[in-house]
N, C-alpha and C. Protein backbone atom coordinates (compact mmCIF):
# COMPACT_ATOMS: atom_id res chain seq x y z
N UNK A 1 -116.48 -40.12 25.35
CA UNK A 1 -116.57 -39.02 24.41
C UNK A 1 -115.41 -38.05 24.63
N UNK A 2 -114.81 -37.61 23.41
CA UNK A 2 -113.93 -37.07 23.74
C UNK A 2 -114.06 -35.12 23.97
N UNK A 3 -113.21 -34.71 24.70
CA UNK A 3 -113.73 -33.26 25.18
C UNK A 3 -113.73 -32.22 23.82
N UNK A 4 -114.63 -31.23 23.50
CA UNK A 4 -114.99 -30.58 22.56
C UNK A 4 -114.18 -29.78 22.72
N UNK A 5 -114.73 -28.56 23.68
CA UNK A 5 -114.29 -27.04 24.39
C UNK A 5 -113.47 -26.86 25.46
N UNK A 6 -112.44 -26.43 25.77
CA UNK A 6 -112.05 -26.43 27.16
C UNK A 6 -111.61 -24.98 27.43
N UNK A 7 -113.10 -24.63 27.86
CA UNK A 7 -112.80 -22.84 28.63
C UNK A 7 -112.56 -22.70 30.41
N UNK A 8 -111.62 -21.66 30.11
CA UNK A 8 -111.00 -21.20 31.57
C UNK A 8 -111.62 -19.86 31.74
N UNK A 9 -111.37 -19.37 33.00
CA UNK A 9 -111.95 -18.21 33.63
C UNK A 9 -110.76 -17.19 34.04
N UNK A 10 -111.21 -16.16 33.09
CA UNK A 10 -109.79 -15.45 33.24
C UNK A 10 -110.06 -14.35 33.97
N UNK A 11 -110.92 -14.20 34.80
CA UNK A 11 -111.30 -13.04 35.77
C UNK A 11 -112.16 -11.65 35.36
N UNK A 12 -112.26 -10.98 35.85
CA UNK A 12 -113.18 -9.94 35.56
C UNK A 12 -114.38 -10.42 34.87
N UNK A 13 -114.72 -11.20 34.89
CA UNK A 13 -116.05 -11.72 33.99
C UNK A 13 -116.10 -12.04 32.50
N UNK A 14 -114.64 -12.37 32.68
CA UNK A 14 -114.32 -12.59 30.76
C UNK A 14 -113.83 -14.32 31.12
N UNK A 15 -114.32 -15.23 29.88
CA UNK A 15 -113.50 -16.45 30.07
C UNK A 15 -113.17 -16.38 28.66
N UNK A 16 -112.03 -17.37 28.34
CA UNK A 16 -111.40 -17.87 27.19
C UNK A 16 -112.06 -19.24 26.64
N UNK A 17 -113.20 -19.43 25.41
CA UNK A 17 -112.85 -21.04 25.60
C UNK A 17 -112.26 -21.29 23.82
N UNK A 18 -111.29 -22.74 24.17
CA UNK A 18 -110.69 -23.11 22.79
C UNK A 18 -111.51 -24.47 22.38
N UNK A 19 -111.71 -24.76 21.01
CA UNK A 19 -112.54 -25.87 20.74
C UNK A 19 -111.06 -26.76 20.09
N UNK A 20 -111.12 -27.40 20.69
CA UNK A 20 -109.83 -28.46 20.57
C UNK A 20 -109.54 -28.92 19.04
N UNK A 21 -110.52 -29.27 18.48
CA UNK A 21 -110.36 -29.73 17.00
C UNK A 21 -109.48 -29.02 16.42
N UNK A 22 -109.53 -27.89 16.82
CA UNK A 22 -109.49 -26.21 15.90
C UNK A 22 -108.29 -25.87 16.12
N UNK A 23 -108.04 -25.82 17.53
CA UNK A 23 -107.57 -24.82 18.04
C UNK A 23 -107.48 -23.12 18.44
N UNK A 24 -108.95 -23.10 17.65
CA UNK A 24 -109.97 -21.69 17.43
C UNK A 24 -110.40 -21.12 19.27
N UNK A 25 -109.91 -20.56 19.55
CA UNK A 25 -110.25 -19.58 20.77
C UNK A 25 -111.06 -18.52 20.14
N UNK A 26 -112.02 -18.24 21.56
CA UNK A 26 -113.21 -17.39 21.20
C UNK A 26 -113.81 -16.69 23.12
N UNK A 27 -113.62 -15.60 23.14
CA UNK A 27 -113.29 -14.89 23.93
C UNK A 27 -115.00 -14.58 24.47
N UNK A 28 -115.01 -14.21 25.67
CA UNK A 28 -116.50 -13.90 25.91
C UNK A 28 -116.13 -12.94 27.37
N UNK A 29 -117.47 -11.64 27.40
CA UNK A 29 -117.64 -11.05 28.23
C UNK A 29 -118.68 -10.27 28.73
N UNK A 30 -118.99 -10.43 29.76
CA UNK A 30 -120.14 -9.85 30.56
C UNK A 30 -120.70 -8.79 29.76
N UNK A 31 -122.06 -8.42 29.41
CA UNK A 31 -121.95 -7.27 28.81
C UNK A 31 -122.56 -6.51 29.86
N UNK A 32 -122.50 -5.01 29.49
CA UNK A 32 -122.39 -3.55 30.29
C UNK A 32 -123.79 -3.52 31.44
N UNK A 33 -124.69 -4.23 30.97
CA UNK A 33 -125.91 -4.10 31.52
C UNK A 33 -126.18 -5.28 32.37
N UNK A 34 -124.76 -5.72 32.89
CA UNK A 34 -124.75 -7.16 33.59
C UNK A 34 -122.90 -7.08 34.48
N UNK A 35 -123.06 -5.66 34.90
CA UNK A 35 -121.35 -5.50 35.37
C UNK A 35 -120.64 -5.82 34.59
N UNK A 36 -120.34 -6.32 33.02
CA UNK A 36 -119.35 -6.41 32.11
C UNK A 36 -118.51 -5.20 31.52
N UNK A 37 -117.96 -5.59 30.50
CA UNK A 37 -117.28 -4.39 29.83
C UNK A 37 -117.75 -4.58 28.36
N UNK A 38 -118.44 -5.83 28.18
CA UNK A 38 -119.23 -5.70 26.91
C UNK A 38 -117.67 -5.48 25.66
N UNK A 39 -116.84 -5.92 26.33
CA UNK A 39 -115.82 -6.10 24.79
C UNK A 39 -115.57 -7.57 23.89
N UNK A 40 -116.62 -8.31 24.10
CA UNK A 40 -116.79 -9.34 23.28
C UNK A 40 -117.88 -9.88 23.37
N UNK A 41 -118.21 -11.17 23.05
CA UNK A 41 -119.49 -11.66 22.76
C UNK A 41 -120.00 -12.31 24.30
N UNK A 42 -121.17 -12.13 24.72
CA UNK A 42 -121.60 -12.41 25.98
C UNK A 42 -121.67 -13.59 25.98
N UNK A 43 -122.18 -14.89 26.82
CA UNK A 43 -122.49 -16.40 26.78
C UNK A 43 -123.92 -16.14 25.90
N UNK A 44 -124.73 -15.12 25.94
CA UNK A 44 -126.02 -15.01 25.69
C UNK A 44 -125.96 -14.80 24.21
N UNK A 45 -124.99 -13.71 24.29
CA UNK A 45 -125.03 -13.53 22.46
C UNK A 45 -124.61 -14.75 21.83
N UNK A 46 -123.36 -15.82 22.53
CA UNK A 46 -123.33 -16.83 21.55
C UNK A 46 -124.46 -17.58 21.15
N UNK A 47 -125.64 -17.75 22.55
CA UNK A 47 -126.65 -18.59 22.13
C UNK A 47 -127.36 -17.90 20.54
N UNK A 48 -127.44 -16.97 20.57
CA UNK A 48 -127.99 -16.38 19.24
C UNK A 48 -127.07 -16.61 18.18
N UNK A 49 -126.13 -16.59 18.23
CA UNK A 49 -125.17 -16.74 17.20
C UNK A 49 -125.47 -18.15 16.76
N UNK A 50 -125.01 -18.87 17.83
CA UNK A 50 -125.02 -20.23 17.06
C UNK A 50 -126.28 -20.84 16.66
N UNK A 51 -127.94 -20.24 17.28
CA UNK A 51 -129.13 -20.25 16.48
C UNK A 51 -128.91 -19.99 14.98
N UNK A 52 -128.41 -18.48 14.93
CA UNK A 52 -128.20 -18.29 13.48
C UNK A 52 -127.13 -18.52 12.54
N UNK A 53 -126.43 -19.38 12.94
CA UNK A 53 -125.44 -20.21 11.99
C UNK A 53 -126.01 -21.34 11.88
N UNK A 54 -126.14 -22.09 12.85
CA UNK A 54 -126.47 -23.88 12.71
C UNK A 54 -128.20 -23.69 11.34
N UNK A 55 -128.89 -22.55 11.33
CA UNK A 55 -129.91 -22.29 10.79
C UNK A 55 -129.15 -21.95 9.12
N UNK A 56 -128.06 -20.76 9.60
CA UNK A 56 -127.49 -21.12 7.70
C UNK A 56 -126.99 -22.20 7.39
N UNK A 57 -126.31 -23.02 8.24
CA UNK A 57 -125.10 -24.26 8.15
C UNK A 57 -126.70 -25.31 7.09
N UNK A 58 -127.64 -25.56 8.08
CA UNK A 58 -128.40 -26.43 7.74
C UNK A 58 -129.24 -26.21 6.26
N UNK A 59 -129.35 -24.79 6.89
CA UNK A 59 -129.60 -24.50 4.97
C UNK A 59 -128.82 -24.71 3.79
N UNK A 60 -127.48 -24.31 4.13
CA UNK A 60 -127.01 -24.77 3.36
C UNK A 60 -126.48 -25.82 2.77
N UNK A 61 -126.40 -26.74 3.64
CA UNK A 61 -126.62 -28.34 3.52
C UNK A 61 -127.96 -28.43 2.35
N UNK A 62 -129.49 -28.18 2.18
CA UNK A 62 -130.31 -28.33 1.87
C UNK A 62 -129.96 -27.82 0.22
N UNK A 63 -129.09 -26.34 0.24
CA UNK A 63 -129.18 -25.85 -0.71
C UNK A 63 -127.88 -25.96 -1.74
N UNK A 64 -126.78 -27.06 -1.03
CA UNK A 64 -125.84 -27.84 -1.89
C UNK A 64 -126.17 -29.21 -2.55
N UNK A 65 -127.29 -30.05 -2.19
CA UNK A 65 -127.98 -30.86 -2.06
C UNK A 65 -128.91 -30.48 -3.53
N UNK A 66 -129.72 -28.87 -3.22
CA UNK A 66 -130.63 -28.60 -4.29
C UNK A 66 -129.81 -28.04 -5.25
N UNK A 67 -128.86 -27.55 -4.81
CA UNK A 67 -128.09 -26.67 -6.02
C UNK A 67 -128.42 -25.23 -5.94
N UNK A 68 -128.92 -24.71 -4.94
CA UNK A 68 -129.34 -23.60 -4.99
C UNK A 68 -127.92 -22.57 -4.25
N UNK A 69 -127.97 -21.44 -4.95
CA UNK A 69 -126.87 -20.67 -4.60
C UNK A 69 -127.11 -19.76 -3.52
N UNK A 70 -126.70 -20.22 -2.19
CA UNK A 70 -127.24 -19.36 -0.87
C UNK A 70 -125.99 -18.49 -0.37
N UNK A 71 -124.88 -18.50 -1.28
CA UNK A 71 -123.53 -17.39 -0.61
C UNK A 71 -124.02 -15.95 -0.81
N UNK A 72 -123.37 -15.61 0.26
CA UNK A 72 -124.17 -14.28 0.11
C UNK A 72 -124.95 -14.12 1.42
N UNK A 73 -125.62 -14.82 1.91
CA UNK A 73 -127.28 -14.70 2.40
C UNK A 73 -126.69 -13.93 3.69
N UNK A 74 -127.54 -13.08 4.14
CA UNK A 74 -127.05 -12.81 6.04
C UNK A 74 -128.26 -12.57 6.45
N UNK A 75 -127.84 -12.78 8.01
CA UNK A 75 -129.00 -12.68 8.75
C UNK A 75 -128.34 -11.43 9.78
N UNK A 76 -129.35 -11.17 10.43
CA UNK A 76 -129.48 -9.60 11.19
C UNK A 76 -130.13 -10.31 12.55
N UNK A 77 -129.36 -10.83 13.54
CA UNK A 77 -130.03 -11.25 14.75
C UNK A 77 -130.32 -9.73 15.92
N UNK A 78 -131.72 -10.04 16.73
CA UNK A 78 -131.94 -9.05 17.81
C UNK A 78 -132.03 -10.54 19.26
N UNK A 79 -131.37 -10.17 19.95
CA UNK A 79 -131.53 -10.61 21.56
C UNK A 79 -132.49 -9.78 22.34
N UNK A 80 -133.91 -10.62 22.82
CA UNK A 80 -134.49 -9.77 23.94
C UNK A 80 -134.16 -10.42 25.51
N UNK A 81 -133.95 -9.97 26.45
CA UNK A 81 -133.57 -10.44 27.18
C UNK A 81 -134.83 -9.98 28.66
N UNK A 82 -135.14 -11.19 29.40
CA UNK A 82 -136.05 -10.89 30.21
C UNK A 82 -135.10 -10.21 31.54
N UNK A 83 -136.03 -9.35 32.42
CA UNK A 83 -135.46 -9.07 33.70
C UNK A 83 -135.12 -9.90 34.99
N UNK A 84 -136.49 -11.15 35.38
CA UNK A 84 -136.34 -11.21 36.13
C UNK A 84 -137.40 -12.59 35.65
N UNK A 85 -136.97 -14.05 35.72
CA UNK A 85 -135.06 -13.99 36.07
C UNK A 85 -134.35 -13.60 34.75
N UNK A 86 -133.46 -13.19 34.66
CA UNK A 86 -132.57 -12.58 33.58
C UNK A 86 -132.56 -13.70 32.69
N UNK A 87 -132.74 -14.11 31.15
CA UNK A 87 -132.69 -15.06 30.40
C UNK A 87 -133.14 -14.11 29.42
N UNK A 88 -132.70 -14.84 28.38
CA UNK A 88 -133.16 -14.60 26.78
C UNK A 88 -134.67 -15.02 26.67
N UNK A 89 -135.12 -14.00 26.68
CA UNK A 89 -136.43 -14.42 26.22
C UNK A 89 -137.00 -14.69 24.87
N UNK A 90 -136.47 -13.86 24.02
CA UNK A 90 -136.68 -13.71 22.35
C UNK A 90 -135.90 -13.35 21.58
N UNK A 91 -135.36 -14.28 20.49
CA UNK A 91 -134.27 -14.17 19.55
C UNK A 91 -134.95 -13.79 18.26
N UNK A 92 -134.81 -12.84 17.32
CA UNK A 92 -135.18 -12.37 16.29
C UNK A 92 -133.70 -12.12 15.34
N UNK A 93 -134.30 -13.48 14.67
CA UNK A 93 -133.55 -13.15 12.78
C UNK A 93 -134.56 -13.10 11.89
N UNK A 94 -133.53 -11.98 10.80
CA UNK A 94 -133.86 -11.48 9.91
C UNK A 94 -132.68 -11.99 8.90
N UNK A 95 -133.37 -12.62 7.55
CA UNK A 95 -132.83 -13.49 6.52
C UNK A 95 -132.77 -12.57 5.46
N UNK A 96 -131.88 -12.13 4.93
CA UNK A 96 -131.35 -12.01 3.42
C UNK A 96 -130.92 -12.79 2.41
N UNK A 97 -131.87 -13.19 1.66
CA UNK A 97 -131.12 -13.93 0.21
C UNK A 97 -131.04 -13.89 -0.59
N UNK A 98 -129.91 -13.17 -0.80
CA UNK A 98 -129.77 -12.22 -2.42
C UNK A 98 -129.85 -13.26 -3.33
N UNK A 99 -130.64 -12.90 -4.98
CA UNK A 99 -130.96 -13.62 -5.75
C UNK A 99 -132.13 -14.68 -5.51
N UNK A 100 -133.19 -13.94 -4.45
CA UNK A 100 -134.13 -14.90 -3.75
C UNK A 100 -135.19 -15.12 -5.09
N UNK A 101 -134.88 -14.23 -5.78
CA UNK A 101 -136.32 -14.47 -7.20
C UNK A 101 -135.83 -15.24 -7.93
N UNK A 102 -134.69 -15.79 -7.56
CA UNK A 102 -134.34 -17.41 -8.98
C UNK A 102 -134.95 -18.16 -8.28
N UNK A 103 -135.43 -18.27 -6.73
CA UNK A 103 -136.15 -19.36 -5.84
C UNK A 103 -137.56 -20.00 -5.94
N UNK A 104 -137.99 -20.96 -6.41
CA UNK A 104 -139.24 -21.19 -6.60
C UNK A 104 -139.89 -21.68 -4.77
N UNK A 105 -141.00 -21.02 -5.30
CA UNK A 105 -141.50 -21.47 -3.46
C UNK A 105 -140.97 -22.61 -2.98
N UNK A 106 -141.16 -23.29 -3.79
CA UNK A 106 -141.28 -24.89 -2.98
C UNK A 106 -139.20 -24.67 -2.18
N UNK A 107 -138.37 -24.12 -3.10
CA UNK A 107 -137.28 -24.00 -2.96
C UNK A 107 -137.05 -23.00 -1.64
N UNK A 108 -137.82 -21.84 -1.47
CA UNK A 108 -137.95 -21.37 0.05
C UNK A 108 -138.87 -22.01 1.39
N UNK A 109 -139.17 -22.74 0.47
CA UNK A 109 -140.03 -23.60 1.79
C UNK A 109 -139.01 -24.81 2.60
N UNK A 110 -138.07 -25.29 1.39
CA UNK A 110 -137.11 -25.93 2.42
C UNK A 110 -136.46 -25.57 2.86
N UNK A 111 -135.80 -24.40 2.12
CA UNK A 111 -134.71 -23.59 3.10
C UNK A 111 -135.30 -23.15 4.30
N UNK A 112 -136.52 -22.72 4.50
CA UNK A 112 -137.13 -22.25 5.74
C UNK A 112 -137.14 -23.02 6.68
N UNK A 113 -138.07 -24.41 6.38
CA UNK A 113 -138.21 -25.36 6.90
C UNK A 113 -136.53 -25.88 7.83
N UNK A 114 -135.73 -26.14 6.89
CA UNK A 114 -134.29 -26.16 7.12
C UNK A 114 -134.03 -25.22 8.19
N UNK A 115 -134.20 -24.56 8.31
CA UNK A 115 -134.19 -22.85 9.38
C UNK A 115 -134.36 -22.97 10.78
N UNK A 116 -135.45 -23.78 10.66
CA UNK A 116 -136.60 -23.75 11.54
C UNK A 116 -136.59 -24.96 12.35
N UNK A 117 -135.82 -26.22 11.62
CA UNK A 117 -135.59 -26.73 12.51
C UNK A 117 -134.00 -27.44 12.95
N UNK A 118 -133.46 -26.57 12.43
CA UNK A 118 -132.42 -27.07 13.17
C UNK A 118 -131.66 -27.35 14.21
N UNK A 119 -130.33 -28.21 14.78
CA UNK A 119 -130.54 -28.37 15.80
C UNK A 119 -130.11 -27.45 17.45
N UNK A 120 -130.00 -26.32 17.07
CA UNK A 120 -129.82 -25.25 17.72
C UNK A 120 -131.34 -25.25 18.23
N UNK A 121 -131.86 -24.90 17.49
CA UNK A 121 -133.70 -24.38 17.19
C UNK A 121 -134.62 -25.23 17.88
N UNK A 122 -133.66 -26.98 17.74
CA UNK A 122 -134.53 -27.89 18.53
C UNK A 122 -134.32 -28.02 20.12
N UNK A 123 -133.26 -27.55 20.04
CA UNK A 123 -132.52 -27.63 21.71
C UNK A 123 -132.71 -26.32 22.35
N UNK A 124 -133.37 -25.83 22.21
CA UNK A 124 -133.29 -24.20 22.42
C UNK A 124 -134.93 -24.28 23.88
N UNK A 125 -135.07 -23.89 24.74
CA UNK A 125 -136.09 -24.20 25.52
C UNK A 125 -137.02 -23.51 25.04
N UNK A 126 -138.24 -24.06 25.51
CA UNK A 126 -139.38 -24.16 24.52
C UNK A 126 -140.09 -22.61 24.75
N UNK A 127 -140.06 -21.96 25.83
CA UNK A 127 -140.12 -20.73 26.47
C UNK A 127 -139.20 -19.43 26.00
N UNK A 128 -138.41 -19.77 25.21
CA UNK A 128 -137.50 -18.87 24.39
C UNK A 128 -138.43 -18.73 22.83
N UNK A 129 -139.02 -17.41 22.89
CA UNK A 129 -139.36 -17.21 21.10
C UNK A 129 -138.68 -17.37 20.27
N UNK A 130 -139.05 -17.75 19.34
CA UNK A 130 -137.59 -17.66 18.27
C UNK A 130 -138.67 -17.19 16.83
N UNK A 131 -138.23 -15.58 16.41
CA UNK A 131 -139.24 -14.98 15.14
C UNK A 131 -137.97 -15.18 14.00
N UNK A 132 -138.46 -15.57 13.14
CA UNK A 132 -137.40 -16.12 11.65
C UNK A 132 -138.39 -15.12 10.37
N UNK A 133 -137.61 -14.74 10.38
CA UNK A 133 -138.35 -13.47 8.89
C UNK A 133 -137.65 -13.75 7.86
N UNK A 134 -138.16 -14.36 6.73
CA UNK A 134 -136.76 -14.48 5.66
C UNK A 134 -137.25 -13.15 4.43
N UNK A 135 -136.57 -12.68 4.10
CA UNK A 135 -136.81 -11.40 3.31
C UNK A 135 -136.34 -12.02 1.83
N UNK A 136 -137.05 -12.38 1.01
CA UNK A 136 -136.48 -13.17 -0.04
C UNK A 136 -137.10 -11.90 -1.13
């Protein structure tokens, strides 16, 4: 298999990693409440991030498929994070989808469904909450 990511450690608690395909670098750092400086995205915040992309990505797979018009949509993620041992305990998104009243249920039920299980969502340990609110 060939290598995806290849991040280095650039000291102070910040690493660099680049995704090779791309050549897209994406910067990460400790945040404030963990000796960081909190000037970029933590390892923790990416896990939320990429919950709530791979969750639009998959929707929108569903909703090019249905024809349904999902540009636009955002989500509003919250990170709870436990003390001890320190881990993410609970990820909370919140779904916006403007033009949600052209949607017939059955049409938010897959996008949800789509949401809910994607494969972020499936790989995610089972002890991590994950609350999905879609505000249609």
């Amino acid at each position: 298999m060939p290598i995806t990511i290849k991040t280095i450690y650039l000291g102070d608690l910040r690493t660099e990693a680049t995704h090779l395909q791309s050549n897209t670098v994406l910067l990460t750092d400790a945040p404030v409440d963990n000796n960081g400086k909190g000037e970029a995205f933590s390892p923790t915040d990416l896990v939320c991030t990429a919950l709530g992309s791979c969750m639009l990505t998959i929707m929108g797979i569903i909703a090019k498929r249905e024809n349904i018009a999902l540009e636009g949509t955002t989500l509003d993620i919250t990170k709870i994070m436990s003390v001890t041992p320190r881990k993410i305990k609970e990820i909370v998104i919140n779904f916006t989808v403007p033009n949600a009243d052209n949607l017939s249920e059955q049409q938010k039920q897959k996008l949800s469904n789509a949401a809910h299980t994607c494969p972020v969502a499936l790989s995610l340990a089972s002890d991590i909450t994950q609350v999905v609110n879609f505000n249609w």
